[in-house]
C-alpha atoms as a PDB file:
ATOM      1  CA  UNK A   1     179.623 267.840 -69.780  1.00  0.00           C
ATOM      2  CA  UNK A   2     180.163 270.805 -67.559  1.00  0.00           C
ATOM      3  CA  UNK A   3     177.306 269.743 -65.089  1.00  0.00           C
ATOM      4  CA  UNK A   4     179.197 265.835 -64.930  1.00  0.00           C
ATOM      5  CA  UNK A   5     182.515 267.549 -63.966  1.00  0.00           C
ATOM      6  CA  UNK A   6     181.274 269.529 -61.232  1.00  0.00           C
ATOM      7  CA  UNK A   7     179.259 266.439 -59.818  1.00  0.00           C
ATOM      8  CA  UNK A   8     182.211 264.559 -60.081  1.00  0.00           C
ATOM      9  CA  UNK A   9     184.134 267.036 -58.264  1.00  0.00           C
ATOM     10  CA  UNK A  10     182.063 267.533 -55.741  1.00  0.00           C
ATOM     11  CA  UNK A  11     180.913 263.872 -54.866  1.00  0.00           C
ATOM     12  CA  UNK A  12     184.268 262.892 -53.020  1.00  0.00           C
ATOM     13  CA  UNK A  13     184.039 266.309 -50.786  1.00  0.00           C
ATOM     14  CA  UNK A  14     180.416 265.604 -49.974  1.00  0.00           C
ATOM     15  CA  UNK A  15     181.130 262.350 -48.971  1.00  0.00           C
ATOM     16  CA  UNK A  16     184.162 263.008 -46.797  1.00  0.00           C
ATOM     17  CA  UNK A  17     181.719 265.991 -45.196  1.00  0.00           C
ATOM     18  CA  UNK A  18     179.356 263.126 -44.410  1.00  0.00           C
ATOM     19  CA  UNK A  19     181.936 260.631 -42.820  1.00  0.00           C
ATOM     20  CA  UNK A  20     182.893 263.222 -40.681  1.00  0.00           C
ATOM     21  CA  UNK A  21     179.129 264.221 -39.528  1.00  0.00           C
ATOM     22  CA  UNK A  22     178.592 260.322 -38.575  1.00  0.00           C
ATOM     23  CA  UNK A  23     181.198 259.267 -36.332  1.00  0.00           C
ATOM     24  CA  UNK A  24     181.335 255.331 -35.955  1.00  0.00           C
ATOM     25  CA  UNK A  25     180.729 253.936 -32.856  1.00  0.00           C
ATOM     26  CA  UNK A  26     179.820 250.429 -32.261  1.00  0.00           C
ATOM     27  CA  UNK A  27     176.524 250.422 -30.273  1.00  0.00           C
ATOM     28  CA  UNK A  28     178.273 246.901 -28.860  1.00  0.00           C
ATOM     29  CA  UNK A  29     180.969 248.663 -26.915  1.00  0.00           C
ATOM     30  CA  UNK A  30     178.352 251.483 -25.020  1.00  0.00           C
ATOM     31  CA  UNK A  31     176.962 251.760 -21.301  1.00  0.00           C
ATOM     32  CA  UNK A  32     173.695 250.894 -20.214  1.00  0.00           C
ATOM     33  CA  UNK A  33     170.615 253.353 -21.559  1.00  0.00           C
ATOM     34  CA  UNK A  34     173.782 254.682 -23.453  1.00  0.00           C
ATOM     35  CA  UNK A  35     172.150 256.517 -26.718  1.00  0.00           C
ATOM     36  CA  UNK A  36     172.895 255.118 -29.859  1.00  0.00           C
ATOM     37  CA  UNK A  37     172.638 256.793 -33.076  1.00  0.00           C
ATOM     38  CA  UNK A  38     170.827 254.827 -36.125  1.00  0.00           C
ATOM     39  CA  UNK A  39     172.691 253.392 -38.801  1.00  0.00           C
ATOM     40  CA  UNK A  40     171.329 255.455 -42.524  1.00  0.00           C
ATOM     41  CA  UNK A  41     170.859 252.748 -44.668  1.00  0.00           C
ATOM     42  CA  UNK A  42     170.541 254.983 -47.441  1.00  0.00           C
ATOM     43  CA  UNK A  43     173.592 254.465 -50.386  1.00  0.00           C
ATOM     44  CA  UNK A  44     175.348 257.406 -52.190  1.00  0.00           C
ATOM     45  CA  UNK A  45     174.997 256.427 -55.488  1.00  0.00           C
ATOM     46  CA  UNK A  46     175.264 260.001 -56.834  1.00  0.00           C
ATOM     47  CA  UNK A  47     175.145 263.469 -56.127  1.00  0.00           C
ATOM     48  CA  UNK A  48     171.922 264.359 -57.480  1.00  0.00           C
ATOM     49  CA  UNK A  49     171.001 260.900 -55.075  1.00  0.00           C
ATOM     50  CA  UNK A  50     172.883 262.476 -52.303  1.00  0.00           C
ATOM     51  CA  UNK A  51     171.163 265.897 -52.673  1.00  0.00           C
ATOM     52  CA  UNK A  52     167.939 264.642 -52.561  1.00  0.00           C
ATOM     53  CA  UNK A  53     167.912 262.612 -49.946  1.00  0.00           C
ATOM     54  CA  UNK A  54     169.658 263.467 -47.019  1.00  0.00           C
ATOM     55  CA  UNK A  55     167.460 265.085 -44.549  1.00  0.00           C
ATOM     56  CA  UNK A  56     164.875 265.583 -46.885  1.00  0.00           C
ATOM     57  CA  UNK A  57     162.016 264.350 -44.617  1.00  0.00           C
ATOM     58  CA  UNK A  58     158.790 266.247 -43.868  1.00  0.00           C
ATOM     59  CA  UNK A  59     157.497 267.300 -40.335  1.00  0.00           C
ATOM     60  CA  UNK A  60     154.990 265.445 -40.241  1.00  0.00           C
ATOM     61  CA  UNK A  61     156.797 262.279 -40.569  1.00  0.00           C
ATOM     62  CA  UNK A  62     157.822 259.886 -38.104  1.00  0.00           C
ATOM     63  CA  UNK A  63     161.552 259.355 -37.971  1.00  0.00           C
ATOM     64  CA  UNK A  64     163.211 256.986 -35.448  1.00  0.00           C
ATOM     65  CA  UNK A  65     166.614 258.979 -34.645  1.00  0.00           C
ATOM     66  CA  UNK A  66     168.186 257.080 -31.319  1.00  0.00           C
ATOM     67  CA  UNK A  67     167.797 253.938 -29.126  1.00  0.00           C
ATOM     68  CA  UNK A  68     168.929 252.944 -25.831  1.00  0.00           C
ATOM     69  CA  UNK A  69     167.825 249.747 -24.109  1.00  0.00           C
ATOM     70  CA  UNK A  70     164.806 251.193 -22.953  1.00  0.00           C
ATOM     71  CA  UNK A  71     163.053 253.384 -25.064  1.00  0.00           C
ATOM     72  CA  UNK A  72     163.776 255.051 -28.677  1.00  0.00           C
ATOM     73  CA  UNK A  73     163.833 258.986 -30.088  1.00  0.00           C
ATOM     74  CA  UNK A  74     161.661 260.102 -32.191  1.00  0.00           C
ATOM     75  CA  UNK A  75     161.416 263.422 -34.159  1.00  0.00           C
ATOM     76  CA  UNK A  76     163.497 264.059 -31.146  1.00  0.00           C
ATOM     77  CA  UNK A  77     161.327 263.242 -28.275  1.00  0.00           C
ATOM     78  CA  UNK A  78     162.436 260.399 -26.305  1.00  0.00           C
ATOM     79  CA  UNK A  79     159.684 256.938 -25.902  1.00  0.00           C
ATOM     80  CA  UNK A  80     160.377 254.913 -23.095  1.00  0.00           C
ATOM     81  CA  UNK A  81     158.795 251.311 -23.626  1.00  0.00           C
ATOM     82  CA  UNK A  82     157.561 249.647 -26.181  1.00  0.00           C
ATOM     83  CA  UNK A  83     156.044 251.066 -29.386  1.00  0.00           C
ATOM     84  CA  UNK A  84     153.194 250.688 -32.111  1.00  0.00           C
ATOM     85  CA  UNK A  85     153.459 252.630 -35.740  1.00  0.00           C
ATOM     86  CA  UNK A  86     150.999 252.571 -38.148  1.00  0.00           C
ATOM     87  CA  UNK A  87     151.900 255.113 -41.070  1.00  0.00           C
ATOM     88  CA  UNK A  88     152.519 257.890 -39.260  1.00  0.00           C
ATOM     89  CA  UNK A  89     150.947 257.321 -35.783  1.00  0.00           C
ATOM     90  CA  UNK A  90     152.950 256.532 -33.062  1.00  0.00           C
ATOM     91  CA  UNK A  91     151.550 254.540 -29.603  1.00  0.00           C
ATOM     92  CA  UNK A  92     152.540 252.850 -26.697  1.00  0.00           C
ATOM     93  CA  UNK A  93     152.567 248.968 -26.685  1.00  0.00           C
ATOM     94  CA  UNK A  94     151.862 247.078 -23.892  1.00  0.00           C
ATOM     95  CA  UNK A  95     154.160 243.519 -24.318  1.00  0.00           C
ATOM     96  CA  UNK A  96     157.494 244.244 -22.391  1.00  0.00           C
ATOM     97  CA  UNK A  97     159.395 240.953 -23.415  1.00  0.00           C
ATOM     98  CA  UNK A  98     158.883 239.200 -26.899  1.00  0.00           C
ATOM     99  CA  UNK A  99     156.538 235.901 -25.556  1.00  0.00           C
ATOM    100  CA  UNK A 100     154.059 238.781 -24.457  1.00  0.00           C
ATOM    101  CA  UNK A 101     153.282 239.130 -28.293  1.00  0.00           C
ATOM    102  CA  UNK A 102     150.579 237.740 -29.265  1.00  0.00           C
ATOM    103  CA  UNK A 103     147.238 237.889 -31.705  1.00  0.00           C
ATOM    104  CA  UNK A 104     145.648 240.285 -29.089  1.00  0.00           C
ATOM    105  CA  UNK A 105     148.340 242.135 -28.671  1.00  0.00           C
ATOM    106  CA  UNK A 106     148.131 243.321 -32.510  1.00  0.00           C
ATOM    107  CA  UNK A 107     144.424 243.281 -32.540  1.00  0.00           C
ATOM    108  CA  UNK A 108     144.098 246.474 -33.720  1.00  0.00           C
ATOM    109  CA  UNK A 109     144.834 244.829 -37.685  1.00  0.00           C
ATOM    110  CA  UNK A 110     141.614 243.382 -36.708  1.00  0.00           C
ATOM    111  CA  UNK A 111     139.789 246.482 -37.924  1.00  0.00           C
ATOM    112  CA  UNK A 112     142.735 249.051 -38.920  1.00  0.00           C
ATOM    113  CA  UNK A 113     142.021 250.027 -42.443  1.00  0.00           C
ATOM    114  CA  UNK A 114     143.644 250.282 -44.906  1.00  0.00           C
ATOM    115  CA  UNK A 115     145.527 247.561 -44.353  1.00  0.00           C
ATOM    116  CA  UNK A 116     149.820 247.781 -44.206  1.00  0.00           C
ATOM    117  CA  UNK A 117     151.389 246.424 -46.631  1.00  0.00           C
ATOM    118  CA  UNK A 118     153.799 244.733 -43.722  1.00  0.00           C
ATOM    119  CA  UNK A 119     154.406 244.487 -39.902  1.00  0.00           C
ATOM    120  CA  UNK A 120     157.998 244.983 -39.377  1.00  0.00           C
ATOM    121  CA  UNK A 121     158.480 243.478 -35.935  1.00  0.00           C
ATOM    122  CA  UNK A 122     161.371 244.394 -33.515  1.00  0.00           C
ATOM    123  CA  UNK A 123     161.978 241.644 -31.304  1.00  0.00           C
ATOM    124  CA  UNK A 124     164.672 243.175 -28.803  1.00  0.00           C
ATOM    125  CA  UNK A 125     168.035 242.742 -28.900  1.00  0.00           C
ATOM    126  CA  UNK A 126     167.929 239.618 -31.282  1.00  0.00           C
ATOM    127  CA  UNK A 127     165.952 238.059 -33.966  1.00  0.00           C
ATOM    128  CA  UNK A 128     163.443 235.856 -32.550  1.00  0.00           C
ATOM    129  CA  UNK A 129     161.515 233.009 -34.164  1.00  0.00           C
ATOM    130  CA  UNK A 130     157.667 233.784 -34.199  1.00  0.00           C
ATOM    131  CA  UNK A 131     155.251 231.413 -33.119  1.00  0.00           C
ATOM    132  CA  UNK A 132     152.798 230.022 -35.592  1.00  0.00           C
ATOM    133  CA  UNK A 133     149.670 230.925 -34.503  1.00  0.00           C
ATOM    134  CA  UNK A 134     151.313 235.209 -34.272  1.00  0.00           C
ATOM    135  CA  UNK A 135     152.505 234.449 -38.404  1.00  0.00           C
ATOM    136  CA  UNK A 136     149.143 233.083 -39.100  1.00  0.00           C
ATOM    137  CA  UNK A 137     147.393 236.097 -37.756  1.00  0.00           C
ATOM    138  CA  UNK A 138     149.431 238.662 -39.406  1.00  0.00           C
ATOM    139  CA  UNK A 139     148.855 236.535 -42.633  1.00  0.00           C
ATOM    140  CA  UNK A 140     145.042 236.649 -41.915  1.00  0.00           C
ATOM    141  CA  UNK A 141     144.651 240.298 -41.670  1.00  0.00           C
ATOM    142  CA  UNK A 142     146.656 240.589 -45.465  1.00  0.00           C
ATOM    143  CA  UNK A 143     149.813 241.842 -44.013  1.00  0.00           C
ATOM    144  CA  UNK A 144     153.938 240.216 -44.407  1.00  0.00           C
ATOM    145  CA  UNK A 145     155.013 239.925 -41.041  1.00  0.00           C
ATOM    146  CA  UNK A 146     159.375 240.893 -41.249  1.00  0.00           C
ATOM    147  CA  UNK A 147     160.906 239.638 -37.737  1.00  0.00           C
ATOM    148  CA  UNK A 148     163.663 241.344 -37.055  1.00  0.00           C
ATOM    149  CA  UNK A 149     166.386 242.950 -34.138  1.00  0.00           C
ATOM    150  CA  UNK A 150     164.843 246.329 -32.927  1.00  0.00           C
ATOM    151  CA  UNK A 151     167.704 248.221 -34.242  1.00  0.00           C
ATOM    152  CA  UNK A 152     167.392 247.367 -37.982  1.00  0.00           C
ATOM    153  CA  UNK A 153     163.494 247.136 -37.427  1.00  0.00           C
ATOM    154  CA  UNK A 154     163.101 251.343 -36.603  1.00  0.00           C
ATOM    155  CA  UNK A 155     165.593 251.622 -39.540  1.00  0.00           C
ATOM    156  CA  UNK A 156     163.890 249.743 -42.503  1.00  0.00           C
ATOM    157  CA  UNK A 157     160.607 251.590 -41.350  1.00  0.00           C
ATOM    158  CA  UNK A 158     162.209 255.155 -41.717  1.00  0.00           C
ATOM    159  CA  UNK A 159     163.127 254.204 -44.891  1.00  0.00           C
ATOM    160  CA  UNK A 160     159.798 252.500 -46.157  1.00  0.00           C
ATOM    161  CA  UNK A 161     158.222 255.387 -44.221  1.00  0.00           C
ATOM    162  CA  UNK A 162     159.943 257.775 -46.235  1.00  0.00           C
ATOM    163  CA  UNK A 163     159.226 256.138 -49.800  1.00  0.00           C
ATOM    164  CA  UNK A 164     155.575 256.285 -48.593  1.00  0.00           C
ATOM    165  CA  UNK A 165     154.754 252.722 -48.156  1.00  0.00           C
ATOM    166  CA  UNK A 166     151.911 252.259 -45.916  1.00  0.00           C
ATOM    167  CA  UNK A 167     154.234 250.227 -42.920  1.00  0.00           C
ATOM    168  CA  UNK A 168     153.667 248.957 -39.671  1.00  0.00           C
ATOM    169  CA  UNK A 169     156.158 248.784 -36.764  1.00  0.00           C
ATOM    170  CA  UNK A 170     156.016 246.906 -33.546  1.00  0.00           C
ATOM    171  CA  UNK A 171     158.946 247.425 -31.888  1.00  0.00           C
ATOM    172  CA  UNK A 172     160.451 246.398 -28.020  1.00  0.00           C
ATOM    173  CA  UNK A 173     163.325 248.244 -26.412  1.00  0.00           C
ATOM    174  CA  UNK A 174     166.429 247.283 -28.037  1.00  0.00           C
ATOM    175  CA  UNK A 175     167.745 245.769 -24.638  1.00  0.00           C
ATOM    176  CA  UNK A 176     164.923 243.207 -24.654  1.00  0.00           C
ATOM    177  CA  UNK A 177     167.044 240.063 -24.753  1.00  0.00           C
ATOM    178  CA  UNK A 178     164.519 237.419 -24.479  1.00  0.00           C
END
């Protein structure tokens, strides 16, 4: 009973301590190649939750940190460009706007084994719809193709990153608008 006292305690100073760590600022309202810090999506649901999982990643891992409208940070190195993660590997991408994606451009599931489970893909600045032909050729090589904004995109693969989920990410420069 002692232990839930002290966690109860404690949970509404560690919180506080993280609200002020994480300023908000809305990445709408910034300057051009302005960097913008990425949203945690991870929930306090307690402090043994809390504990565990703040900044608990390994080295080795890849961790998107920052974007601007041109390139992303990661593990604090800065990418200008577009990006490819499998896993853990991280490589430049040639498409520069979103109609520049296509089968060949994610050849590579051709023969990349084993297979991720999905191909989270960040389409700019805003959701795009995906053209038939790209859906069926994610389908074909086994994988669930998520389309989303680039933002949320290098988010959801930190996290399915970090719960070890074999996940790929194809990702444009947030300021991609088109």
């Amino acid at each position: 009973m002692a232990v839930r006292q002290r966690a109860v305690t404690a949970l509404p100073k560690l919180i506080e301590s993280l609200r002020k760590e994480c300023p908000r600022s809305s990445p709408l309202i910034s300057t051009p190649n302005q960097a913008m810090v990425l949203p945690s999506l991870r929930r306090a649901f307690s402090l043994y939750d809390q504990i565990n999982l703040i900044d608990n990643v390994p080295e080795d891992q890849l961790r998107f940190q920052r974007y601007t409208d041109t390139g992303f940070t990661v593990n604090g190195v800065h990418y200008e460009g577009s990006l490819l993660c499998i896993g853990n590997l991280l490589m430049s991408w040639t498409p520069k706007s979103f109609s520049q994606i296509t089968p060949e451009s994610l050849s590579i599931f051709k023969i990349l084994r084993p297979v991720p489970e999905i191909l989270i893909l960040g389409c700019g600045r805003y959701i795009q719809p995906v053209d038939p032909e790209l859906r069926r050729f994610v389908r074909s090589t086994g994988m669930k193709l998520e389309p989303v904004d680039s933002r949320n995109a290098s988010s959801t693969y930190n996290i399915l990153n970090e719960e070890g989920r074999m996940v790929a990410l194809a990702l444009l420069p947030y300021g991609v608008s088109s």
